[in-house]
Protein backbone atom coordinates (compact mmCIF):
# COMPACT_ATOMS: atom_id res chain seq x y z
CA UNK A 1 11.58 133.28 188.93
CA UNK A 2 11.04 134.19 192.85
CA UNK A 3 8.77 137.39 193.05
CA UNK A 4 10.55 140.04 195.11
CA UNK A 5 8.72 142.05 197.78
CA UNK A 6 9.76 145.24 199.61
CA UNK A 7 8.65 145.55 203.46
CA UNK A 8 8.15 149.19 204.11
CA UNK A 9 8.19 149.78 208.34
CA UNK A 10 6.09 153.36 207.71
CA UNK A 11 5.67 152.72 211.80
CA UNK A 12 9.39 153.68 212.52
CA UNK A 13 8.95 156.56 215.03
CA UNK A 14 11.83 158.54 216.50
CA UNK A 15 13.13 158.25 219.70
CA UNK A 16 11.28 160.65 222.29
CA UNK A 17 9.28 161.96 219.64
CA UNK A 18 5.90 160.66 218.82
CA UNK A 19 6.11 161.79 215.08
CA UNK A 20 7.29 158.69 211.70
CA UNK A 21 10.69 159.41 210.41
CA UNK A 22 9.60 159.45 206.88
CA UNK A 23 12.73 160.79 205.45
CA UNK A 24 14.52 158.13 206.97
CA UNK A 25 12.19 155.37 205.72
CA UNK A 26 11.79 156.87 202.30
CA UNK A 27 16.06 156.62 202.12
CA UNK A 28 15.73 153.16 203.42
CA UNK A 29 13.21 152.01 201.28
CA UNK A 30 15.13 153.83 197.98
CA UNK A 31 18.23 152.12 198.89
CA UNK A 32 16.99 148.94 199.65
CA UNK A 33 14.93 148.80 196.50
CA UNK A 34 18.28 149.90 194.62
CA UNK A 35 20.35 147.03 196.41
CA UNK A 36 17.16 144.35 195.39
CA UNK A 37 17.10 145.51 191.96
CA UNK A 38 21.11 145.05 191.31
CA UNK A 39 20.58 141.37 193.17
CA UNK A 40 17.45 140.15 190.98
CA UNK A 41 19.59 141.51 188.08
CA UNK A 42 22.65 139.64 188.55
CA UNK A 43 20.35 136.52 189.17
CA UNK A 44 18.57 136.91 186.31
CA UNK A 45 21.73 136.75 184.26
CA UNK A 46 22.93 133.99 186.01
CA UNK A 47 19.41 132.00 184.85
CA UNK A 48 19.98 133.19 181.53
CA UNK A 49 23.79 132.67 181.75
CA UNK A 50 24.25 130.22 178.43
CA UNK A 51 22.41 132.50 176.13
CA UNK A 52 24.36 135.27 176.98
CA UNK A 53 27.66 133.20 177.16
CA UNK A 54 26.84 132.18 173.72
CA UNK A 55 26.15 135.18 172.09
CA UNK A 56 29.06 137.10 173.23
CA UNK A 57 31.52 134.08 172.53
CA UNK A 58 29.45 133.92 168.91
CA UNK A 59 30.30 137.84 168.62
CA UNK A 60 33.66 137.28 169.75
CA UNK A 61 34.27 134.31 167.50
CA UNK A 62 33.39 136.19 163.96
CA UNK A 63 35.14 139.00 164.99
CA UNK A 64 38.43 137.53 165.59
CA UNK A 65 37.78 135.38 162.28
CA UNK A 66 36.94 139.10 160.87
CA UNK A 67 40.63 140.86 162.32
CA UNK A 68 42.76 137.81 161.26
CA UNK A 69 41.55 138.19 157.91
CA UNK A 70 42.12 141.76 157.60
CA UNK A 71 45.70 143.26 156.56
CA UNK A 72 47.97 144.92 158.79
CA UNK A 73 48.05 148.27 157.99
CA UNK A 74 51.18 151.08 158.09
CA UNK A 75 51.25 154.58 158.31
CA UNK A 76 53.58 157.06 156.97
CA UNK A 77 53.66 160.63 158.93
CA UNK A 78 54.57 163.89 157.87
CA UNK A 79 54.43 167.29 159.72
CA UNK A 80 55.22 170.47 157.76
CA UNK A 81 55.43 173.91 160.18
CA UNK A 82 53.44 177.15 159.04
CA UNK A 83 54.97 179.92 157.52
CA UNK A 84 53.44 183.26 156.70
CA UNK A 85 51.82 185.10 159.17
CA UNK A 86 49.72 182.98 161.31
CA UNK A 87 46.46 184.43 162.73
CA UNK A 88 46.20 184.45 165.92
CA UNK A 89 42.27 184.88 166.21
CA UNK A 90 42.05 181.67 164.20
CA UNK A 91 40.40 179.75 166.64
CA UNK A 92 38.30 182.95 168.29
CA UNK A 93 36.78 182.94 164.39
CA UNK A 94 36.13 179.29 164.18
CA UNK A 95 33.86 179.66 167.46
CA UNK A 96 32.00 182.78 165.94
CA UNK A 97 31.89 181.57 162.33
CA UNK A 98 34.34 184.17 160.71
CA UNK A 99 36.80 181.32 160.07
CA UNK A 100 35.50 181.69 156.45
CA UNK A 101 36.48 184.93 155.32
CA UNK A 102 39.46 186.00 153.32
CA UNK A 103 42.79 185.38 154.45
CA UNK A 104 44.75 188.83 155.04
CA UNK A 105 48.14 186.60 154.09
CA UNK A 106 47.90 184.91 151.01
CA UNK A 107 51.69 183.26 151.97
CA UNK A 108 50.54 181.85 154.96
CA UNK A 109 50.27 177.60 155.13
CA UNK A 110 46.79 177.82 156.25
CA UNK A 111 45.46 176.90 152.58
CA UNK A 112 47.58 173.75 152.73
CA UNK A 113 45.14 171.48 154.23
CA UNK A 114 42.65 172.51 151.22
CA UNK A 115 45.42 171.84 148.46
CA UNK A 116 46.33 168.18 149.85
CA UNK A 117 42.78 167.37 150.01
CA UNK A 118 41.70 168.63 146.75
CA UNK A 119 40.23 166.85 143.74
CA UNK A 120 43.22 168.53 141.65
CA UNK A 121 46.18 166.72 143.82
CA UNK A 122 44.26 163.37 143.76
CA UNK A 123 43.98 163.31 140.09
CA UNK A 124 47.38 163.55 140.12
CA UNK A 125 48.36 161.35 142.73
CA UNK A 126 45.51 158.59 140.96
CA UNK A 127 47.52 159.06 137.80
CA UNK A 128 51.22 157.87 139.02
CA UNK A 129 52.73 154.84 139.26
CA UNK A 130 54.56 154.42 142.89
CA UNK A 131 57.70 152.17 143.49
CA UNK A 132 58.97 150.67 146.40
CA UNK A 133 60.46 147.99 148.51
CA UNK A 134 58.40 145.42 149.92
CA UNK A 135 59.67 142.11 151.53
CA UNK A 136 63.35 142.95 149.85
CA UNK A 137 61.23 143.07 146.59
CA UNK A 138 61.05 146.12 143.93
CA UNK A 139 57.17 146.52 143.46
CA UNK A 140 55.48 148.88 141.44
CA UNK A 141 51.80 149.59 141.87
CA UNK A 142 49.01 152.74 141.09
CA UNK A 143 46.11 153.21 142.74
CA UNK A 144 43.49 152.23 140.61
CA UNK A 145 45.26 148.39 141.25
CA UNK A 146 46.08 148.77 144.46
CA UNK A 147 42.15 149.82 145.43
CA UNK A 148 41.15 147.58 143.01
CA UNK A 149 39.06 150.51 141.11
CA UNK A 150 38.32 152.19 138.15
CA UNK A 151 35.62 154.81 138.94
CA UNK A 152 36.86 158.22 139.91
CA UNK A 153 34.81 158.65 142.64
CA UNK A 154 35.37 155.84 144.27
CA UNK A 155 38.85 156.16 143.42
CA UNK A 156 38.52 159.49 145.15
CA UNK A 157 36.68 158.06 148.30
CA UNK A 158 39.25 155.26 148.89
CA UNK A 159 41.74 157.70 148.77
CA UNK A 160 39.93 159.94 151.21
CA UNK A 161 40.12 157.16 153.41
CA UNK A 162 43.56 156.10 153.78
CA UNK A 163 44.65 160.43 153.67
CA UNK A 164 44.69 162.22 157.39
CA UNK A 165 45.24 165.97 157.67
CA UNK A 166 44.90 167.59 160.56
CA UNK A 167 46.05 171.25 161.39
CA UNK A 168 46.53 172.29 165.28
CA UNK A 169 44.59 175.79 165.36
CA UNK A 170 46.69 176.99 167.90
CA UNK A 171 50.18 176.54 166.10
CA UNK A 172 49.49 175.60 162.58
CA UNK A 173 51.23 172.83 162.40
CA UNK A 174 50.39 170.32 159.75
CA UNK A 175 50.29 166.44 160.92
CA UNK A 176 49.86 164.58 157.08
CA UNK A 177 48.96 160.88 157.68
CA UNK A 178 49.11 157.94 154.72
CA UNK A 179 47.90 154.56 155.84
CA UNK A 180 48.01 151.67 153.53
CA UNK A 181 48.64 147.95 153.42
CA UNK A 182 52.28 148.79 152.67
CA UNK A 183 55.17 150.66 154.20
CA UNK A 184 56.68 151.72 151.36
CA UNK A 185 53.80 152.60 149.32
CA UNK A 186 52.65 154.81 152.44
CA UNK A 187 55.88 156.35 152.70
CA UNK A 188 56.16 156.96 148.51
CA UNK A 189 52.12 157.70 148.38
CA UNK A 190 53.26 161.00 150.85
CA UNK A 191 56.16 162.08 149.32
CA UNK A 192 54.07 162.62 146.42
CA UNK A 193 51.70 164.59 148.45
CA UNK A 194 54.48 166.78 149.17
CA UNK A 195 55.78 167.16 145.33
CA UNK A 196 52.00 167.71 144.71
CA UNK A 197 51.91 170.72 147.02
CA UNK A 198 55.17 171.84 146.22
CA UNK A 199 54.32 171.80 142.40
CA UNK A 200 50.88 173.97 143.34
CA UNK A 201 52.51 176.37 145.35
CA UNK A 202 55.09 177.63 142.53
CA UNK A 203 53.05 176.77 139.19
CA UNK A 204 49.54 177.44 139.86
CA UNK A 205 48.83 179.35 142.82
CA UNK A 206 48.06 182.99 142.25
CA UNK A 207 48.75 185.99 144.61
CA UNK A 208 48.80 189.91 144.34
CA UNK A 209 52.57 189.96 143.41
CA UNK A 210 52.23 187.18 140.97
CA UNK A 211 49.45 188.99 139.31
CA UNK A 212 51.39 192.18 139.40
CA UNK A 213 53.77 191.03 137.75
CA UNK A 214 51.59 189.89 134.71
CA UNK A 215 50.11 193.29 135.06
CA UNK A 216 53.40 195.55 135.01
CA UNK A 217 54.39 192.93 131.38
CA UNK A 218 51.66 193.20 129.05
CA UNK A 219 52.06 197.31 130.09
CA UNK A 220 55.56 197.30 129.50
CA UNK A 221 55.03 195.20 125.83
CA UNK A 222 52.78 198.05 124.98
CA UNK A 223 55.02 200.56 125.98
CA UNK A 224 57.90 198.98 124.23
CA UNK A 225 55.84 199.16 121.04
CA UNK A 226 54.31 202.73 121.65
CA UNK A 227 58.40 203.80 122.19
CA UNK A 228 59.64 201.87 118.81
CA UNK A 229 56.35 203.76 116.81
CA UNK A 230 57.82 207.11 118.05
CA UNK A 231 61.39 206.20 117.16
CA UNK A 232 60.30 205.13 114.11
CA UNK A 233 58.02 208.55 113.66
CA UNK A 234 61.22 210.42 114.07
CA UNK A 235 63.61 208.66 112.25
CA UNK A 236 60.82 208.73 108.93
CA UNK A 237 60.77 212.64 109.38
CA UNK A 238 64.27 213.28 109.55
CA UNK A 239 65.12 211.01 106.70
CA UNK A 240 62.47 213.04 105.08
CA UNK A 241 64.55 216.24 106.19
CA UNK A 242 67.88 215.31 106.10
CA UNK A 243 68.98 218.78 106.14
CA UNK A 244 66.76 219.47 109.51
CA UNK A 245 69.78 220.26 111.53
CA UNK A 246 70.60 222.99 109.31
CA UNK A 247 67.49 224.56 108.02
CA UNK A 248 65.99 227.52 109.61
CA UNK A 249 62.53 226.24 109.28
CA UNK A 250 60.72 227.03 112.46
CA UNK A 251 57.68 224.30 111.22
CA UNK A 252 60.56 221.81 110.34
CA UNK A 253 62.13 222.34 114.14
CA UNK A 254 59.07 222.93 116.39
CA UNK A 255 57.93 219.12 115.10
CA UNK A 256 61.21 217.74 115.35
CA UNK A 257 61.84 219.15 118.76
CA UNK A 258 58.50 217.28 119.51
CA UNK A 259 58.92 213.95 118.31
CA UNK A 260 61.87 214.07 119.91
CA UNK A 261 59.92 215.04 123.86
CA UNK A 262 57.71 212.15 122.96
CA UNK A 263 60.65 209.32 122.33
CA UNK A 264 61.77 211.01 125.26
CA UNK A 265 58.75 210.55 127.74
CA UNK A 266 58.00 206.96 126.35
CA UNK A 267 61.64 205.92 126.93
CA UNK A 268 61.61 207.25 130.71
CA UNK A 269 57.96 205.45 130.88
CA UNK A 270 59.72 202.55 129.12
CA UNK A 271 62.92 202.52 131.81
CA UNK A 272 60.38 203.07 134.93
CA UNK A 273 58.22 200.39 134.02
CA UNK A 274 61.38 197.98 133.39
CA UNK A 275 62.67 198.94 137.04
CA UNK A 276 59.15 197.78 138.65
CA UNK A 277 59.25 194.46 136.17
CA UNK A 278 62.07 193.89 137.87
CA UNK A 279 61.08 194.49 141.40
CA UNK A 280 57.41 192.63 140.71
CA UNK A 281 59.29 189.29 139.79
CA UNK A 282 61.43 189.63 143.10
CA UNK A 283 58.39 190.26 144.98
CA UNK A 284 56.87 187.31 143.43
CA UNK A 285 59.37 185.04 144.36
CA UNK A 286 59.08 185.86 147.92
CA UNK A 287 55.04 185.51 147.53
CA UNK A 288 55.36 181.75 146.87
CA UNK A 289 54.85 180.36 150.22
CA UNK A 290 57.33 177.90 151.13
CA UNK A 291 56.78 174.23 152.50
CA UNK A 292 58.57 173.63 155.58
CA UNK A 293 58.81 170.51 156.35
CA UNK A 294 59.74 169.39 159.91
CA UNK A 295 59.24 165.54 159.66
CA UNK A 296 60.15 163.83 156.16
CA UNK A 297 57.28 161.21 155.28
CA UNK A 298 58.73 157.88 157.41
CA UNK A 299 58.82 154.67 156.54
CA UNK A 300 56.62 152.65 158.83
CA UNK A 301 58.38 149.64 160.78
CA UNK A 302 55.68 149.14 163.29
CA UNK A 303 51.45 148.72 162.33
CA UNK A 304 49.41 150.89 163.15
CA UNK A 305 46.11 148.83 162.61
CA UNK A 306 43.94 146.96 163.01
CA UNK A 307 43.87 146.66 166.77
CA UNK A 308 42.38 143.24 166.74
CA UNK A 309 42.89 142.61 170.93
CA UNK A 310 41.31 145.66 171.31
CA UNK A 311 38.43 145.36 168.50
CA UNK A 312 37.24 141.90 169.98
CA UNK A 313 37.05 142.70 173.69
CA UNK A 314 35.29 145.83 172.75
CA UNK A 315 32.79 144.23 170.72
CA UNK A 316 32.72 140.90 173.18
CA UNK A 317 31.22 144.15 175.74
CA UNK A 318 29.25 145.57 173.63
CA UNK A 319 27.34 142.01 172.77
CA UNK A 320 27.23 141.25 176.59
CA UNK A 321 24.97 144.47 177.20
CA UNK A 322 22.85 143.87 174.31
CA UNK A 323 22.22 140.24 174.68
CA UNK A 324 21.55 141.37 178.63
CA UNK A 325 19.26 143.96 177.62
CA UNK A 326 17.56 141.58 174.62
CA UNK A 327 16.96 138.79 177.32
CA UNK A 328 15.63 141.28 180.22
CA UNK A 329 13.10 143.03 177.53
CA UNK A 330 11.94 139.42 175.95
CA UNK A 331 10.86 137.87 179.41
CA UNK A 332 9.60 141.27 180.63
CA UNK A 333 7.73 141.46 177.07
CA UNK A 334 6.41 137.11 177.61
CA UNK A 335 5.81 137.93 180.96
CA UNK A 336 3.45 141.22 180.09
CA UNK A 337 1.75 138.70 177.34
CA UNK A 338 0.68 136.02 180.04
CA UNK A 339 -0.50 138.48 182.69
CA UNK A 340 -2.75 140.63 179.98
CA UNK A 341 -3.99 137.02 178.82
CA UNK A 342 -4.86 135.74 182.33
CA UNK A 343 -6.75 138.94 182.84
CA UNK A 344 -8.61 139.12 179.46
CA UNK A 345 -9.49 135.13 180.70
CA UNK A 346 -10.85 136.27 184.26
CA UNK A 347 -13.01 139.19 182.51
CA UNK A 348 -14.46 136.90 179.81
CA UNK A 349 -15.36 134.01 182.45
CA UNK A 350 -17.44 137.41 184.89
CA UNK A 351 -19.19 138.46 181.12
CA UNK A 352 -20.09 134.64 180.61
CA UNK A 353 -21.59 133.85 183.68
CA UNK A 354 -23.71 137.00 184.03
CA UNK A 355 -25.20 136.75 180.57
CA UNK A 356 -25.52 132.93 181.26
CA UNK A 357 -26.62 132.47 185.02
CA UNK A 358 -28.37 128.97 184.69
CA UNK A 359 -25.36 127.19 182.64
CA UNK A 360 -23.06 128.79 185.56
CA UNK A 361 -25.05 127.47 188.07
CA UNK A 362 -25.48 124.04 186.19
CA UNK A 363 -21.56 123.97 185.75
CA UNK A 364 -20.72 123.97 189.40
CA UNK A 365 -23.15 121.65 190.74
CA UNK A 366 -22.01 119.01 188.08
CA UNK A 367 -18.51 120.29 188.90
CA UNK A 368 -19.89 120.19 193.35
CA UNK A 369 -20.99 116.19 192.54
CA UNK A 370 -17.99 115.32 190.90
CA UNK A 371 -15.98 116.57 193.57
CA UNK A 372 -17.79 114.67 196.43
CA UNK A 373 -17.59 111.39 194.74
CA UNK A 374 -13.79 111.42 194.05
C-alpha cells in the first residue's frame, strides 16, 4: 500500500501582513487530511474488493436461502374503542410513575390490555380447538399442534409471540394483532380473544356494585329468616291464647302488641332491603364494562411477513460494514505486528553489538571483504 503524506505550508503569510495565517492552515490541513482519509479508504476497499464482495454475497446468499424457507405469515386486526371514563392524565402519570395506582373507574377499558395478555385467557385459548378455511379446505387445529408444543410455558411464550396489543395513551384505543401462518386461524385465534374478554368481563370480574349486590343478599337471607322467626313467635303465642283478642289481660296484650312491632319493623327492614336488591343488580349490570368493538377481527388476504427483499438488503449492508471494518482492523492489527517486530529486531542487534564489540567488528570486515571481491 502507498504511504500517504500531508504537506503542511505553516509559511503561508497574509497579504500585507507579516504575521502566518494559522487558522487558515489549520482548516486546510483538517480538510485535506479528511478528503485523504475518505480516498485511502475507498482504495483500500477496492484492494480488498473480493473479500468483501464475497462475504456480503455469502451473507446475502444464506439469507435469502433462510426467507424462502420461512412461511408467509398473516395477520388478523382488531381495534375495540374505550368506554368508561378515560383519564386524561394517563400519559402525565406514565412520565411521573403514578401510572400504577388504582383506577378511579373500575368500567373503564383500560384493564383490557392486562386481561388479553393474561395467563388466565391463554389457558383458555391453549385449550380450544380452532376451525377454519384454508386453501378451500375445512381444517381444524389447537395450539399445542400448531406450535408443535406441549410445555405450558413455552406454549405460553409462542403465544406471546404471535399476540400484539397495543393501547394509544392518548385515546385508548385498543389495536389487537394475531399473526400466524394462516389466515383463518389468525382471524378465528382473535375472535376467541374477544369471547375470552367478553366471558371475563361478565363472569369473573368484580366491581363495587357487583360486590354490593352480594352484600345487600346474604343481609336480606338473614333478614328473611329473622322476619319468618318473629312470625312464627307470634303465631305460637296466639295459638297459645286463642282468646287474646278478647281477654282483658294487660300481660297477654302488652306482649302481643310487641311481637306484633317486631314482625312489623323486620318486614319494613325486609321490604327496604328487597328495594336496594333490586336497585344493586341494576347497578351491576351497568358496572360490567362493555367491549366495543370498532374493527371485527379480519381475515387476512395480503402477508404481512416476512419481508424477505427487505431482510436481505438490510443484512447484505450490514455484512458490507463489518467485513469493511474486519479487513481495515486485521491489516492495521498485521501491520502494528511487523512494525513492533522490526523495532524489537533493531534494539536487539544495538544490545548485541555493545555487549559483543569484537564479533561486531569481526562481522563487518568479513562482511567489508566480501563486498569488495564481488
Amino acid at each position: 500500500m502507498n504511504k500517504r503524506f500531508t504537506l503542511i505550508n505553516r509559511s503561508h503569510k497574509r497579504e500585507g501582513t507579516g504575521r502566518p495565517e494559522n487558522g487558515s492552515a489549520m482548516h486546510n490541513d483538517t480538510s485535506a487530511s479528511t478528503d485523504a482519509d475518505l480516498f485511502e479508504l475507498v482504495r483500500f476497499a477496492l484492494h480488498r474488493k473480493n473479500i468483501i464482495i464475497g462475504a456480503v454475497l455469502g451473507v446475502m446468499l444464506i439469507t435469502g436461502v433462510a426467507v424462502l424457507l420461512t412461511p408467509n405469515k398473516y395477520s388478523s386486526r382488531a381495534i375495540i374503542l374505550p368506554s368508561g371514563k378515560m383519564d386524561r392524565m394517563a400519559e402525565l402519570k406514565s412520565l411521573t410513575g403514578l401510572d400504577n395506582m388504582q383506577l378511579e373507574d373500575e368500567n373503564s377499558s383500560q384493564l383490557f390490555p392486562v386481561i388479553l395478555k393474561s395467563r388466565l385467557v391463554a389457558d383458555s385459548l391453549i385449550g380450544k380447538e380452532y376451525r377454519f378455511m384454508h386453501d378451500g379446505r375445512p381444517t381444524r387445529t389447537t395450539l399445542p399442534k400448531y406450535f408443535d408444543q406441549d410445555s405450558p410455558e413455552r406454549l405460553h411464550s409462542a403465544l406471546d409471540n404471535v399476540t400484539t396489543v397495543r393501547t394509544d395513551k392518548k385515546t385508548g384505543v385498543i389495536n389487537l394483532t394475531v399473526e400466524t401462518k394462516y389466515p383463518g386461524l389468525s382471524q378465528a385465534l382473535l375472535s376467541q380473544y374477544m369471547t375470552e374478554l367478553e366471558n371475563f368481563n361478565i363472569h369473573s370480574r368484580r366491581s363495587r356494585a357487583k360486590e354490593n349486590v352480594r352484600y345487600i343478599e346474604r343481609e336480606l337471607a338473614e333478614h328473611e329468616r329473622s322476619l319468618r322467626r318473629a312470625e312464627d313467635s307470634l303465631e305460637t303465642y296466639q295459638s297459645l291464647n286463642r282468646d287474646w283478642n278478647l281477654t282483658s289481660d294487660p300481660e297477654v296484650l302488652k306482649t302481643i302488641a310487641q311481637l306484633k312491632r317486631d314482625v312489623e319493623i323486620k318486614s319494613q327492614t325486609f321490604t327496604f332491603l328487597t328495594e336496594q336488591y333490586e336497585i344493586a343488580k341494576l347497578d351491576a349490570q351497568k358496572d360490567v364494562p362493555i367491549v366495543r368493538i370498532l374493527d371485527t377481527p379480519s381475515l387476512p388476504t395480503i402477508k404481512s411477513g416476512p419481508h424477505r427483499l427487505r431482510t436481505i438488503i438490510l443484512l447484505g449492508f450490514a455484512a458490507f460494514i463489518v467485513s469493511l471494518i474486519a479487513v481495515i482492523l486485521f491489516d492495521t492489527m498485521r501491520k502494528g505486528i511487523r512494525e513492533r517486530n522490526s523495532e524489537s529486531f533493531d534494539l536487539l542487534r544495538d544490545d548485541f553489538n555493545r555487549a559483543f564489540p569484537i564479533v561486531n567488528r569481526l562481522a563487518e570486515r568479513t562482511g567489508t571483504a566480501l563486498a569488495s571481491r564481488s
